[in-house]
PDBML (XML) file of the C-alpha atoms, coordinates in Angstrom:
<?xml version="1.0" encoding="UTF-8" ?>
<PDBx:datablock datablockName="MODEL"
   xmlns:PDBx="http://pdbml.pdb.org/schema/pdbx-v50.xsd"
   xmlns:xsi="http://www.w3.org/2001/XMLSchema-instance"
   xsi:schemaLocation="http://pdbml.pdb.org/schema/pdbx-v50.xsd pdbx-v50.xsd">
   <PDBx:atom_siteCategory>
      <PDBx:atom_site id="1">
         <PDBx:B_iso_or_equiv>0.00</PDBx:B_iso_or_equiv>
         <PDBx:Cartn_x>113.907</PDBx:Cartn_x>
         <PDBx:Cartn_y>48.840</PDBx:Cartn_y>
         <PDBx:Cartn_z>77.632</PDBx:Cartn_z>
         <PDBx:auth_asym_id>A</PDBx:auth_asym_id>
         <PDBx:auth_atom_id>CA</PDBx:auth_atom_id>
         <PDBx:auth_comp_id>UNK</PDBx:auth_comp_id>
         <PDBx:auth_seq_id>1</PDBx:auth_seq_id>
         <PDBx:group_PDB>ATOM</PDBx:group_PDB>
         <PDBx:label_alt_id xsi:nil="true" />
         <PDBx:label_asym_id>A</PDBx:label_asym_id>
         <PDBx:label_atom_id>CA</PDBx:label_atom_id>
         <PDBx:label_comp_id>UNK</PDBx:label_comp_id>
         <PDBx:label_entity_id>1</PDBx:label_entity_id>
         <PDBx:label_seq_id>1</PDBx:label_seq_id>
         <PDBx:occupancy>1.00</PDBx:occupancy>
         <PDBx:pdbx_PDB_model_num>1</PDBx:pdbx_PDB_model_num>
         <PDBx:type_symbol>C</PDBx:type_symbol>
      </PDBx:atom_site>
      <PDBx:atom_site id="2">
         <PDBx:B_iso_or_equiv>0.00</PDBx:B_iso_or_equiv>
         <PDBx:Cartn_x>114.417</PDBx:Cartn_x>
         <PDBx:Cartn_y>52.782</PDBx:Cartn_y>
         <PDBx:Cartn_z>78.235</PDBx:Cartn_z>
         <PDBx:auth_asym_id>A</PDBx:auth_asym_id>
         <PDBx:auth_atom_id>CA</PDBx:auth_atom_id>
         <PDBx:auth_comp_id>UNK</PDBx:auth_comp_id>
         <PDBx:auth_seq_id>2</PDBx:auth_seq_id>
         <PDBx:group_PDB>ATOM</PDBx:group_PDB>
         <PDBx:label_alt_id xsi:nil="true" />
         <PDBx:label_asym_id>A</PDBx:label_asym_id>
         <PDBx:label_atom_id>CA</PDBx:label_atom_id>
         <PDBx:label_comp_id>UNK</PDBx:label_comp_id>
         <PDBx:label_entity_id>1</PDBx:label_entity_id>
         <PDBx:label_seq_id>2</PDBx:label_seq_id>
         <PDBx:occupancy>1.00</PDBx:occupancy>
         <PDBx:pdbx_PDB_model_num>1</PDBx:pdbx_PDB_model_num>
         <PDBx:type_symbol>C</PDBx:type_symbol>
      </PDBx:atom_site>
      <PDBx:atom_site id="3">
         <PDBx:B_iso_or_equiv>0.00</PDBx:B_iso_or_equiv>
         <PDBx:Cartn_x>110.507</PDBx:Cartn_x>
         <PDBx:Cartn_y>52.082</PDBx:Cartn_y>
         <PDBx:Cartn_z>79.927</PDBx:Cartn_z>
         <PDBx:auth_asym_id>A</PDBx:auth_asym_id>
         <PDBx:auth_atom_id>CA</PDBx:auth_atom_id>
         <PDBx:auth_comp_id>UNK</PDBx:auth_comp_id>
         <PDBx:auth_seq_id>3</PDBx:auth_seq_id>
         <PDBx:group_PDB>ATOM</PDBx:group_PDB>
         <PDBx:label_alt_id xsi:nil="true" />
         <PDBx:label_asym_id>A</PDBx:label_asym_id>
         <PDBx:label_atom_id>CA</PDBx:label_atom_id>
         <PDBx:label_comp_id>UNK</PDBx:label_comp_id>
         <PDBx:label_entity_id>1</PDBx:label_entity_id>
         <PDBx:label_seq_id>3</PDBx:label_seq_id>
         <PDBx:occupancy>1.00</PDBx:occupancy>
         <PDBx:pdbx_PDB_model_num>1</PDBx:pdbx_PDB_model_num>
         <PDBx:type_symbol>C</PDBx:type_symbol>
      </PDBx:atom_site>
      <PDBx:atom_site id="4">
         <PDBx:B_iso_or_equiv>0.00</PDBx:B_iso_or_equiv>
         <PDBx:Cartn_x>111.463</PDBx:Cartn_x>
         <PDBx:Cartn_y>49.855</PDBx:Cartn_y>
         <PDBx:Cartn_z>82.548</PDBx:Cartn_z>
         <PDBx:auth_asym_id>A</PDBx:auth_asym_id>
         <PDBx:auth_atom_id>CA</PDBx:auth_atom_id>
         <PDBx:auth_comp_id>UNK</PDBx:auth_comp_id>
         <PDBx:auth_seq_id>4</PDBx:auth_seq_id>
         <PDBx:group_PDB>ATOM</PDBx:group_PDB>
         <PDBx:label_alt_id xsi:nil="true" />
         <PDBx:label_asym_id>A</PDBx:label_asym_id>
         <PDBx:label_atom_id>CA</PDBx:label_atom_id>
         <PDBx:label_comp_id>UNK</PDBx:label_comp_id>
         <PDBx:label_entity_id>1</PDBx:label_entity_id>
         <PDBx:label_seq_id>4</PDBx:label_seq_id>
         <PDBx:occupancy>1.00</PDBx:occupancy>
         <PDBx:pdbx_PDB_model_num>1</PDBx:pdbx_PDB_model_num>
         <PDBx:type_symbol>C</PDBx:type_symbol>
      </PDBx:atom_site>
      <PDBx:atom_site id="5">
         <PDBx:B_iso_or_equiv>0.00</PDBx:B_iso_or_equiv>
         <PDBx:Cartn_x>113.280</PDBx:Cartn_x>
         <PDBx:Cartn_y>52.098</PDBx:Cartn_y>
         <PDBx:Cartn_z>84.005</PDBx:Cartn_z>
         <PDBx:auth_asym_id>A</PDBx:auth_asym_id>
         <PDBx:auth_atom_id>CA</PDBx:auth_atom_id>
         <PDBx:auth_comp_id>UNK</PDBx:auth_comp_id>
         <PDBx:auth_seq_id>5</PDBx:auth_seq_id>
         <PDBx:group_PDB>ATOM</PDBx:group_PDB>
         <PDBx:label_alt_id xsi:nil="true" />
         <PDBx:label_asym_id>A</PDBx:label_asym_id>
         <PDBx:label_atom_id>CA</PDBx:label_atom_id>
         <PDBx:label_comp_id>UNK</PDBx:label_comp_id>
         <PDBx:label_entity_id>1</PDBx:label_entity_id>
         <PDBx:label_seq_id>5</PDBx:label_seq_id>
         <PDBx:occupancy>1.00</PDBx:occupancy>
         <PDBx:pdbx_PDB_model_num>1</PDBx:pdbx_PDB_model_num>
         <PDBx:type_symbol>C</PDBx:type_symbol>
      </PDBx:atom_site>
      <PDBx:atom_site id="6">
         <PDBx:B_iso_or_equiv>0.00</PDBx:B_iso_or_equiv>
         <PDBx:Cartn_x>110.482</PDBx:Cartn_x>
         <PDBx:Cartn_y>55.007</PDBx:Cartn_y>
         <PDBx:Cartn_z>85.128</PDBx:Cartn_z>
         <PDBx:auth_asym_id>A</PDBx:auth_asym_id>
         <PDBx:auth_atom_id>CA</PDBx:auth_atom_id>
         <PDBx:auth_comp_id>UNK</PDBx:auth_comp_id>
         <PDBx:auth_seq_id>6</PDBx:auth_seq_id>
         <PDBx:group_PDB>ATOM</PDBx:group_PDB>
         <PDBx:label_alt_id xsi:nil="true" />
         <PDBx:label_asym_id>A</PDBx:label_asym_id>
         <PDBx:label_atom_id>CA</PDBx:label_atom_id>
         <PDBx:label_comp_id>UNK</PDBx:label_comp_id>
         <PDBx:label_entity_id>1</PDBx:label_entity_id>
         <PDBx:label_seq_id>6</PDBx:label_seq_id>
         <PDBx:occupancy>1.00</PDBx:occupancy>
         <PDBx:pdbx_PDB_model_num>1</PDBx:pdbx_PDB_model_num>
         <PDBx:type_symbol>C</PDBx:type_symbol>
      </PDBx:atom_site>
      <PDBx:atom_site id="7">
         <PDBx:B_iso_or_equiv>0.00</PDBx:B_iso_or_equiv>
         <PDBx:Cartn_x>108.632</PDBx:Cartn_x>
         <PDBx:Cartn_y>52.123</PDBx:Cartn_y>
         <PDBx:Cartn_z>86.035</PDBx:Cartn_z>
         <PDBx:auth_asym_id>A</PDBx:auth_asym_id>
         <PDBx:auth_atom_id>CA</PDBx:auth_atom_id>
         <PDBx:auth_comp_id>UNK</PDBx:auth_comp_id>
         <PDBx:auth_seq_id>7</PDBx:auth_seq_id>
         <PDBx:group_PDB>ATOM</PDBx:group_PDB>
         <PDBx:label_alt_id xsi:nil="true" />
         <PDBx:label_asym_id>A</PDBx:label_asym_id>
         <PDBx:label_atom_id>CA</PDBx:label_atom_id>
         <PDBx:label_comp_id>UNK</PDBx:label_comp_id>
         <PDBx:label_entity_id>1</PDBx:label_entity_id>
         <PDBx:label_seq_id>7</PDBx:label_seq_id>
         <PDBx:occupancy>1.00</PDBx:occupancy>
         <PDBx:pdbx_PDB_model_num>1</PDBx:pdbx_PDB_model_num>
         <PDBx:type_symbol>C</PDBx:type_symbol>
      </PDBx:atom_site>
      <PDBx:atom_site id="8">
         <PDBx:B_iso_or_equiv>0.00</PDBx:B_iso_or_equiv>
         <PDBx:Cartn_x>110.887</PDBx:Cartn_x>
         <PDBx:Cartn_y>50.950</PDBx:Cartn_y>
         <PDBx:Cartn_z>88.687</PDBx:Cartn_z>
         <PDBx:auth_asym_id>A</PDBx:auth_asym_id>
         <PDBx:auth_atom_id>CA</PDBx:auth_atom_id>
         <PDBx:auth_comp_id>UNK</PDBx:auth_comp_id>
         <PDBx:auth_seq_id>8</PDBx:auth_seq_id>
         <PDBx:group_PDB>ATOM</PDBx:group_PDB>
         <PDBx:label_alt_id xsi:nil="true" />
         <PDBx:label_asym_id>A</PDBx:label_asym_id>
         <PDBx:label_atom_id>CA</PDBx:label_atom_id>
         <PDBx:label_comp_id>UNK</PDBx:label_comp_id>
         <PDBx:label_entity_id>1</PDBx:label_entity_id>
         <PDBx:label_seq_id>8</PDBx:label_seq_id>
         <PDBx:occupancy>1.00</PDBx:occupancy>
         <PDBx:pdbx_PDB_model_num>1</PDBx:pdbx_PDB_model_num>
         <PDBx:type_symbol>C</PDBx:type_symbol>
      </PDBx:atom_site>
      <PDBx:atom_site id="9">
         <PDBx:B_iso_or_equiv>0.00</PDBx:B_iso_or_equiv>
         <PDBx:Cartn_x>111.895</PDBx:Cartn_x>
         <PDBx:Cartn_y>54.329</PDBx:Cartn_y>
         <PDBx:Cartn_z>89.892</PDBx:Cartn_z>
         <PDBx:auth_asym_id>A</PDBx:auth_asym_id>
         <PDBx:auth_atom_id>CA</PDBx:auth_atom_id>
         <PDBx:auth_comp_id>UNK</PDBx:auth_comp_id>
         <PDBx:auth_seq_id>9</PDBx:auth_seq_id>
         <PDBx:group_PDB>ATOM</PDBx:group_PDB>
         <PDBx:label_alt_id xsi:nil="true" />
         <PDBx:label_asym_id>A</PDBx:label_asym_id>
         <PDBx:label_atom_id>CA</PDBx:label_atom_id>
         <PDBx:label_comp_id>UNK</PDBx:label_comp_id>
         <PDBx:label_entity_id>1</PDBx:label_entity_id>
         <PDBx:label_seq_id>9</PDBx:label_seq_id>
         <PDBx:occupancy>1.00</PDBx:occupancy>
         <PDBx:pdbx_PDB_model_num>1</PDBx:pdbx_PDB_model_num>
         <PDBx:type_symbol>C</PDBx:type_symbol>
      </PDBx:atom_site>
      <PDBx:atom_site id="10">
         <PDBx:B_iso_or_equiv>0.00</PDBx:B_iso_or_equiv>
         <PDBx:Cartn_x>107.508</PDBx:Cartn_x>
         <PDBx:Cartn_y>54.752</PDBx:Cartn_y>
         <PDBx:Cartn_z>90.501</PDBx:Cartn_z>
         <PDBx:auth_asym_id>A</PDBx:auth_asym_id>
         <PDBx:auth_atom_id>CA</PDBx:auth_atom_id>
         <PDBx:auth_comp_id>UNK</PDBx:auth_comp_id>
         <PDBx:auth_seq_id>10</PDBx:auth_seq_id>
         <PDBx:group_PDB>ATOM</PDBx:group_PDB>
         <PDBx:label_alt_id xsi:nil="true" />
         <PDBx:label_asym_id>A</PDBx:label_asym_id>
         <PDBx:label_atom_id>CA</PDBx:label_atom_id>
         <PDBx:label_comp_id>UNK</PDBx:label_comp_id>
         <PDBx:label_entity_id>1</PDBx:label_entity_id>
         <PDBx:label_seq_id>10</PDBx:label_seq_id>
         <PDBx:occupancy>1.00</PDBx:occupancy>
         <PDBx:pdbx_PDB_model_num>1</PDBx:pdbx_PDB_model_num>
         <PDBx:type_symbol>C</PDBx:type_symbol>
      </PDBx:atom_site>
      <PDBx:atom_site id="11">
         <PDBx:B_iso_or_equiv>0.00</PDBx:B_iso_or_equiv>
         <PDBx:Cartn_x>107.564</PDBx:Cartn_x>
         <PDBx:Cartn_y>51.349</PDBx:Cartn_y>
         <PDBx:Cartn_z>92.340</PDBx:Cartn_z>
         <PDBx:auth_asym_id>A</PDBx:auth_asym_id>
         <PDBx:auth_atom_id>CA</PDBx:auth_atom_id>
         <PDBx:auth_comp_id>UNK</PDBx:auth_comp_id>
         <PDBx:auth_seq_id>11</PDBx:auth_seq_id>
         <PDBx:group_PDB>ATOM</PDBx:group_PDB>
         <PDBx:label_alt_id xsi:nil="true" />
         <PDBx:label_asym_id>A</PDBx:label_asym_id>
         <PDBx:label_atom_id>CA</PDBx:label_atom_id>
         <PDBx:label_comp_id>UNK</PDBx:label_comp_id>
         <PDBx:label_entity_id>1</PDBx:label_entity_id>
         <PDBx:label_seq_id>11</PDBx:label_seq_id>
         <PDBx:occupancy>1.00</PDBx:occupancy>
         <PDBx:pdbx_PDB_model_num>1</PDBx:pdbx_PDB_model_num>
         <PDBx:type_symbol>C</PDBx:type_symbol>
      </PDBx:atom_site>
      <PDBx:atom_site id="12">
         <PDBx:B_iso_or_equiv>0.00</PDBx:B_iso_or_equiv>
         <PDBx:Cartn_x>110.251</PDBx:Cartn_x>
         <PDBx:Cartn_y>52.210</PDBx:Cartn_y>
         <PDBx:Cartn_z>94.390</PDBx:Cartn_z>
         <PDBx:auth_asym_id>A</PDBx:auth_asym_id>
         <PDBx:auth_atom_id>CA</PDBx:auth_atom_id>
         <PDBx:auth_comp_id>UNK</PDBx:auth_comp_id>
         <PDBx:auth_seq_id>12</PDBx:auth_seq_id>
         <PDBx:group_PDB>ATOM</PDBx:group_PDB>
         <PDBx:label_alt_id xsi:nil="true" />
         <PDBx:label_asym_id>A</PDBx:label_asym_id>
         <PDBx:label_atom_id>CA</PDBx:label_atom_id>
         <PDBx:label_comp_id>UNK</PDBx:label_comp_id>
         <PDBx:label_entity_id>1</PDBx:label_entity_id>
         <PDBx:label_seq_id>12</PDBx:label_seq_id>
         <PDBx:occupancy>1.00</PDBx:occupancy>
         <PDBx:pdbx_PDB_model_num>1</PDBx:pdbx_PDB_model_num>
         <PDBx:type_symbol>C</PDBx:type_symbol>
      </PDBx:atom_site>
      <PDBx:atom_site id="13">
         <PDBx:B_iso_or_equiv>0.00</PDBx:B_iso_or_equiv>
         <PDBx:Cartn_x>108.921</PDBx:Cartn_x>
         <PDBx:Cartn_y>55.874</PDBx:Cartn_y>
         <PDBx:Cartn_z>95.644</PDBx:Cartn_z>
         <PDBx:auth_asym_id>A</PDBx:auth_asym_id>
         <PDBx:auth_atom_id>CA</PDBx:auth_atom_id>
         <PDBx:auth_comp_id>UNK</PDBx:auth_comp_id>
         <PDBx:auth_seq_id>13</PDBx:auth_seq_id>
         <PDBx:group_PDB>ATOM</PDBx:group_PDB>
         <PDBx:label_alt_id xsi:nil="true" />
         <PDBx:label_asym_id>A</PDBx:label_asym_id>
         <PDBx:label_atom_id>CA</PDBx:label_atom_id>
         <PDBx:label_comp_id>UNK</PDBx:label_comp_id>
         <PDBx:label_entity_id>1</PDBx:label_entity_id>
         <PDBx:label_seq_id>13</PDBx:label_seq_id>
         <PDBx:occupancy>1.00</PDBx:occupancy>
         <PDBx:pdbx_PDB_model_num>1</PDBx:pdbx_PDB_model_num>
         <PDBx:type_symbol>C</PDBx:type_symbol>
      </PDBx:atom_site>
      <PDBx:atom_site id="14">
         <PDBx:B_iso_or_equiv>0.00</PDBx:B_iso_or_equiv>
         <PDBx:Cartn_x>105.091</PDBx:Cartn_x>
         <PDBx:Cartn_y>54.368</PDBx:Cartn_y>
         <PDBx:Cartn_z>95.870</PDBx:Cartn_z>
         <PDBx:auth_asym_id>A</PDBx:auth_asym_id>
         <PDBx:auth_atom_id>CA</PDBx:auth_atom_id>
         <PDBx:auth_comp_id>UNK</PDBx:auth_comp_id>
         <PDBx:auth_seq_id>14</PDBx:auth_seq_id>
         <PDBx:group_PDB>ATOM</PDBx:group_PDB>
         <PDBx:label_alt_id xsi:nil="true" />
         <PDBx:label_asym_id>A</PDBx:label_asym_id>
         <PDBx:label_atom_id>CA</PDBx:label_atom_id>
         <PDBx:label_comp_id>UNK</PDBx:label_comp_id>
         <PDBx:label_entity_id>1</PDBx:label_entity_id>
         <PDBx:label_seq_id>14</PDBx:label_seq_id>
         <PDBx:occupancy>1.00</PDBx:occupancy>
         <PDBx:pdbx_PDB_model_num>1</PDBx:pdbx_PDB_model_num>
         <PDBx:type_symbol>C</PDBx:type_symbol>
      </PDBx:atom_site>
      <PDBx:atom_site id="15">
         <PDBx:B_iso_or_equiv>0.00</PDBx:B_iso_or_equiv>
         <PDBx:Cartn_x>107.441</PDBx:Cartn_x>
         <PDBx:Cartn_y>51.205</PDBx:Cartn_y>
         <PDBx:Cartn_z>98.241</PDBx:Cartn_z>
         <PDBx:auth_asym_id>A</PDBx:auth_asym_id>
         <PDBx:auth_atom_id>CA</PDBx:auth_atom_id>
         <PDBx:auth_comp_id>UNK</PDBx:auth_comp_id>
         <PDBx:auth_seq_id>15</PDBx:auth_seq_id>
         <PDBx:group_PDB>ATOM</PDBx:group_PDB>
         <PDBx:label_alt_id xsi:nil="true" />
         <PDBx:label_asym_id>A</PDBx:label_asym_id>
         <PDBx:label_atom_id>CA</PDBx:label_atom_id>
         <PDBx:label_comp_id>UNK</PDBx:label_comp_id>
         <PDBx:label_entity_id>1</PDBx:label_entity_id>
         <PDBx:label_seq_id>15</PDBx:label_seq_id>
         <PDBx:occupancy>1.00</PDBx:occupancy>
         <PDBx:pdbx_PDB_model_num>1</PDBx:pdbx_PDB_model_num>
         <PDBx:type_symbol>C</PDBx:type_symbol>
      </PDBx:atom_site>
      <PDBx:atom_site id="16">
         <PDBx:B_iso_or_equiv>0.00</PDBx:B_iso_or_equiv>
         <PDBx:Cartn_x>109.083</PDBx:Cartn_x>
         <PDBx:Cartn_y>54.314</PDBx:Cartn_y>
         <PDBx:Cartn_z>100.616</PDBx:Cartn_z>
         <PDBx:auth_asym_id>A</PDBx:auth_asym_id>
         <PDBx:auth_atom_id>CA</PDBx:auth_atom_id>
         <PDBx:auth_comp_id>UNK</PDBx:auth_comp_id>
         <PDBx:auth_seq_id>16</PDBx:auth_seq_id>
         <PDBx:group_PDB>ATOM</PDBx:group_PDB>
         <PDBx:label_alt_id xsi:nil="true" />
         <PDBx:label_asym_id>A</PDBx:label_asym_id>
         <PDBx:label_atom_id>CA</PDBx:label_atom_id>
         <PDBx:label_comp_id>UNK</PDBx:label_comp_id>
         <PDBx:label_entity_id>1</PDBx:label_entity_id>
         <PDBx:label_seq_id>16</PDBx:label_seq_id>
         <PDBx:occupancy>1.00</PDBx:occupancy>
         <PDBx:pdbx_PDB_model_num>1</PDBx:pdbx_PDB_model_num>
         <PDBx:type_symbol>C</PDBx:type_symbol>
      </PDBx:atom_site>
      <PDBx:atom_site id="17">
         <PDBx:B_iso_or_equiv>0.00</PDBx:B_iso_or_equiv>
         <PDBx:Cartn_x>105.443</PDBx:Cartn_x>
         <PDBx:Cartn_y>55.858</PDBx:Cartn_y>
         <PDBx:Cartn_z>100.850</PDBx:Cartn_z>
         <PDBx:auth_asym_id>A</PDBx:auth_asym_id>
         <PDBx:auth_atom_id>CA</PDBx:auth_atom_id>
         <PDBx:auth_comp_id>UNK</PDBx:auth_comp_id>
         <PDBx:auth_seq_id>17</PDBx:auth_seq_id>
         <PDBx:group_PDB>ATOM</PDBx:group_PDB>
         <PDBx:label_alt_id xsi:nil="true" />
         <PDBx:label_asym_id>A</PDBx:label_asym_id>
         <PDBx:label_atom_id>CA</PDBx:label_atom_id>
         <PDBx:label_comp_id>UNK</PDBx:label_comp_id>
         <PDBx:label_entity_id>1</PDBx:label_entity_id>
         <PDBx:label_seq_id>17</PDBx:label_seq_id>
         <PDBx:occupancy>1.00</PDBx:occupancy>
         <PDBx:pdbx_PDB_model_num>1</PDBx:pdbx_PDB_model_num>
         <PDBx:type_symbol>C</PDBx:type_symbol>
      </PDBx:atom_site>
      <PDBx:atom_site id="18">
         <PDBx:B_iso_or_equiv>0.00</PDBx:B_iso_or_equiv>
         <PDBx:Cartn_x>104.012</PDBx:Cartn_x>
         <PDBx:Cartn_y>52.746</PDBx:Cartn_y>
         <PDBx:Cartn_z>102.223</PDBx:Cartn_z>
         <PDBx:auth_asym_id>A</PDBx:auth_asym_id>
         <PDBx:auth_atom_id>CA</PDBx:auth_atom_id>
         <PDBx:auth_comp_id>UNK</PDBx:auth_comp_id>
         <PDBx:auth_seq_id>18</PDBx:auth_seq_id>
         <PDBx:group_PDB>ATOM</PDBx:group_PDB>
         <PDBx:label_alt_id xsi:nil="true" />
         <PDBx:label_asym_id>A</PDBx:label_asym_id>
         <PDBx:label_atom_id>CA</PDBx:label_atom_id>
         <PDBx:label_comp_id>UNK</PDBx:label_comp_id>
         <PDBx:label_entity_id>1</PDBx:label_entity_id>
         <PDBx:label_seq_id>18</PDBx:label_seq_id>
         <PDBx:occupancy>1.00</PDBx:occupancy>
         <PDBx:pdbx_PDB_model_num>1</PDBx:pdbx_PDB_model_num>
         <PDBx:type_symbol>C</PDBx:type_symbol>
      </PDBx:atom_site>
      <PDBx:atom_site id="19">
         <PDBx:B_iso_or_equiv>0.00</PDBx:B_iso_or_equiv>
         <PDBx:Cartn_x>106.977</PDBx:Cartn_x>
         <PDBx:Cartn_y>51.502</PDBx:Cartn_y>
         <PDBx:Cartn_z>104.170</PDBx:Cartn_z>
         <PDBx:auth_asym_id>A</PDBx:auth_asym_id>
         <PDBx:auth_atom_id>CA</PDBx:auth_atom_id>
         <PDBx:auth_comp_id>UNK</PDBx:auth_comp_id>
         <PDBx:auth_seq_id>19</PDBx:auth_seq_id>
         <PDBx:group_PDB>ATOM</PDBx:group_PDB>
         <PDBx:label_alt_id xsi:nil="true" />
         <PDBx:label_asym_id>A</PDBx:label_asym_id>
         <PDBx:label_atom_id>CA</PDBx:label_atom_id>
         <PDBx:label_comp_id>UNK</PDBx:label_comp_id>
         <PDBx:label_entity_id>1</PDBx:label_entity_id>
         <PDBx:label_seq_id>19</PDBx:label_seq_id>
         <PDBx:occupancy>1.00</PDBx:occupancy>
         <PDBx:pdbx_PDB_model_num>1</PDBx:pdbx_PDB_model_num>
         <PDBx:type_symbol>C</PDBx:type_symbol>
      </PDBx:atom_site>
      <PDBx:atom_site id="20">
         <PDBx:B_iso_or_equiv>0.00</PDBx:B_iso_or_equiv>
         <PDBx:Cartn_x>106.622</PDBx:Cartn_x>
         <PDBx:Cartn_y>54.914</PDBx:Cartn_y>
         <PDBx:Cartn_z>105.672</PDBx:Cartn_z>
         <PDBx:auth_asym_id>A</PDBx:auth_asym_id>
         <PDBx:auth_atom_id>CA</PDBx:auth_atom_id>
         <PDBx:auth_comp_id>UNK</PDBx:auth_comp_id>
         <PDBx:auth_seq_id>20</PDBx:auth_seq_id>
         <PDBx:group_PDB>ATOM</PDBx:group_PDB>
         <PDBx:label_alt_id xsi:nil="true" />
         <PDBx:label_asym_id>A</PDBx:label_asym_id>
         <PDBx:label_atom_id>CA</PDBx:label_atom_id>
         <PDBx:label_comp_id>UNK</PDBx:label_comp_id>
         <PDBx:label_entity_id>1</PDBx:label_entity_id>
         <PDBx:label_seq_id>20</PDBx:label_seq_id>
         <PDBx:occupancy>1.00</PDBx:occupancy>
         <PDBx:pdbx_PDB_model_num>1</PDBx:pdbx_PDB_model_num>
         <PDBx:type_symbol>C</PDBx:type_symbol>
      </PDBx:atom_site>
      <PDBx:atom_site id="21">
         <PDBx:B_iso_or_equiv>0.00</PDBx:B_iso_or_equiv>
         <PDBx:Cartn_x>109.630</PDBx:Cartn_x>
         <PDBx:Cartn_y>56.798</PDBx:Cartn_y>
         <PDBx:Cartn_z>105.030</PDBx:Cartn_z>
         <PDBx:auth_asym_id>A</PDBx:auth_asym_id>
         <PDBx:auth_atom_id>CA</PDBx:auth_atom_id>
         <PDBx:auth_comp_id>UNK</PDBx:auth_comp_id>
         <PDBx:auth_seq_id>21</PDBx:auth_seq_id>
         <PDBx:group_PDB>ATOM</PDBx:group_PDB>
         <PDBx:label_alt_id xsi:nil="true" />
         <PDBx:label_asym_id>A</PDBx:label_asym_id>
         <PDBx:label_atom_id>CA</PDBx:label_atom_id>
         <PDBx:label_comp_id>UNK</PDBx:label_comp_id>
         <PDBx:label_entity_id>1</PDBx:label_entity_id>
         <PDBx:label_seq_id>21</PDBx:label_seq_id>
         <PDBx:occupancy>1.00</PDBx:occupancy>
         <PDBx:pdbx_PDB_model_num>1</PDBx:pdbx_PDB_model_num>
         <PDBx:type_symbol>C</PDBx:type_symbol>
      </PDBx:atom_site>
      <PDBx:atom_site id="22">
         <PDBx:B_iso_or_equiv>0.00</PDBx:B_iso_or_equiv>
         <PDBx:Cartn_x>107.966</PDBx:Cartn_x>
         <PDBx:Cartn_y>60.252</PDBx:Cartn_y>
         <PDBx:Cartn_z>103.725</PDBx:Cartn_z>
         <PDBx:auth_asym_id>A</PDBx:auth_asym_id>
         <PDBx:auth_atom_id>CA</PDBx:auth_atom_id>
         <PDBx:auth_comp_id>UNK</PDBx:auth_comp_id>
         <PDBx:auth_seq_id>22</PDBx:auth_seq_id>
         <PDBx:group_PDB>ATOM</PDBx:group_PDB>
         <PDBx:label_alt_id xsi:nil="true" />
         <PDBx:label_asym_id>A</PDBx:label_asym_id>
         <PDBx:label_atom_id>CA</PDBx:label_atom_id>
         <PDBx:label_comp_id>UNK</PDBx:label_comp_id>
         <PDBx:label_entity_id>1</PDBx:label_entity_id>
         <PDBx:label_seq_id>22</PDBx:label_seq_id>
         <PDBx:occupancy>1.00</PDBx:occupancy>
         <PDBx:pdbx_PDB_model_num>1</PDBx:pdbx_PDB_model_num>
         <PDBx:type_symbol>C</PDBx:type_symbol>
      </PDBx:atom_site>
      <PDBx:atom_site id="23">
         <PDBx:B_iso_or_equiv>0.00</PDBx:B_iso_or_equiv>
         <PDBx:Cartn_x>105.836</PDBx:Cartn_x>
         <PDBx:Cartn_y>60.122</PDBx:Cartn_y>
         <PDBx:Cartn_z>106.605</PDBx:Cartn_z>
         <PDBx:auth_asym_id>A</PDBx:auth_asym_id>
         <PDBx:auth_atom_id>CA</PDBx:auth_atom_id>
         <PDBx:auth_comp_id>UNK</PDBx:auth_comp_id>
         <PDBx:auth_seq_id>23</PDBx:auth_seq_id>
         <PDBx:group_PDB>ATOM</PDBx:group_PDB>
         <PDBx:label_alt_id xsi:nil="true" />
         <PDBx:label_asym_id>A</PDBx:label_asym_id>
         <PDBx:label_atom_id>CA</PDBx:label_atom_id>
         <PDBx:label_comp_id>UNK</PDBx:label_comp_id>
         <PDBx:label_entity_id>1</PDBx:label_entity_id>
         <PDBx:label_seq_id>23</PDBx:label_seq_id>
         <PDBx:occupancy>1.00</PDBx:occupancy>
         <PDBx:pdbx_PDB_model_num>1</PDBx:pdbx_PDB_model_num>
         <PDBx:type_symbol>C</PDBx:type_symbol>
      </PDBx:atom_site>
      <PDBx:atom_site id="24">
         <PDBx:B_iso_or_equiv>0.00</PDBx:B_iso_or_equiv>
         <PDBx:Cartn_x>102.204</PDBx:Cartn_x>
         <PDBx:Cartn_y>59.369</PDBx:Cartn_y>
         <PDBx:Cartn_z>108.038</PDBx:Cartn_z>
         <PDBx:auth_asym_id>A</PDBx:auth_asym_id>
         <PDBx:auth_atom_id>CA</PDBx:auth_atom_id>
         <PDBx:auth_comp_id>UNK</PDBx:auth_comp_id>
         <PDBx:auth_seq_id>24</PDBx:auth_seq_id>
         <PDBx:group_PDB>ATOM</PDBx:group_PDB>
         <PDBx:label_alt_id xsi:nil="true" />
         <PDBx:label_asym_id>A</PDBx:label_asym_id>
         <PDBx:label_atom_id>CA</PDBx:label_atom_id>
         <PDBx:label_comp_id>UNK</PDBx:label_comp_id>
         <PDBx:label_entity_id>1</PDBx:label_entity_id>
         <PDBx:label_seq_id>24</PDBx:label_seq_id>
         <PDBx:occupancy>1.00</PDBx:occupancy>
         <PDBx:pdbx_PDB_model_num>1</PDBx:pdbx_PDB_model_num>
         <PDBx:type_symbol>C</PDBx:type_symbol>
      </PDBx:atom_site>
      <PDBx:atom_site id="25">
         <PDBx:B_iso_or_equiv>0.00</PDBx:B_iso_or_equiv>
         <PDBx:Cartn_x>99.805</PDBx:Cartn_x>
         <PDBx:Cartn_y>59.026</PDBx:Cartn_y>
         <PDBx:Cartn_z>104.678</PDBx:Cartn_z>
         <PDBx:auth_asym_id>A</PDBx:auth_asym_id>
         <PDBx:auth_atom_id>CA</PDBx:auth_atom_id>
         <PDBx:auth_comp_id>UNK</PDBx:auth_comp_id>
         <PDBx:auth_seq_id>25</PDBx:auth_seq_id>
         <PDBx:group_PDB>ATOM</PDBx:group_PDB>
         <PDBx:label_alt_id xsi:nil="true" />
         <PDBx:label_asym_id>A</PDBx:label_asym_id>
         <PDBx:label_atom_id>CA</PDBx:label_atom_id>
         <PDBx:label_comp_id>UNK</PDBx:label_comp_id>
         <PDBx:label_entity_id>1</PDBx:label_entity_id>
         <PDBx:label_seq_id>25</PDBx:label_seq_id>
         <PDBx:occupancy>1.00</PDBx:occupancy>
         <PDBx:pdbx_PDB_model_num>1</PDBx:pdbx_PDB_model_num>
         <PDBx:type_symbol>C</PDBx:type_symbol>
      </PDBx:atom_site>
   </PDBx:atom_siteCategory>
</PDBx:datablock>
C-alpha cells in the first residue's frame, strides 16, 4: 500500500512532462 503511492506521484510528473508543463523535451 505505502508503494502505490511513489508510483503515482512518478506517473503524475512523467504526465506534466509530456503534457508539456516543464517545458519543450
Amino acid at each position: 500500500h505505502q508503494l502505490k503511492a511513489p508510483f503515482a506521484a512518478i506517473q503524475a510528473y512523467a504526465d506534466l512532462v509530456l503534457d508539456g508543463y516543464a517545458g519543450k523535451t
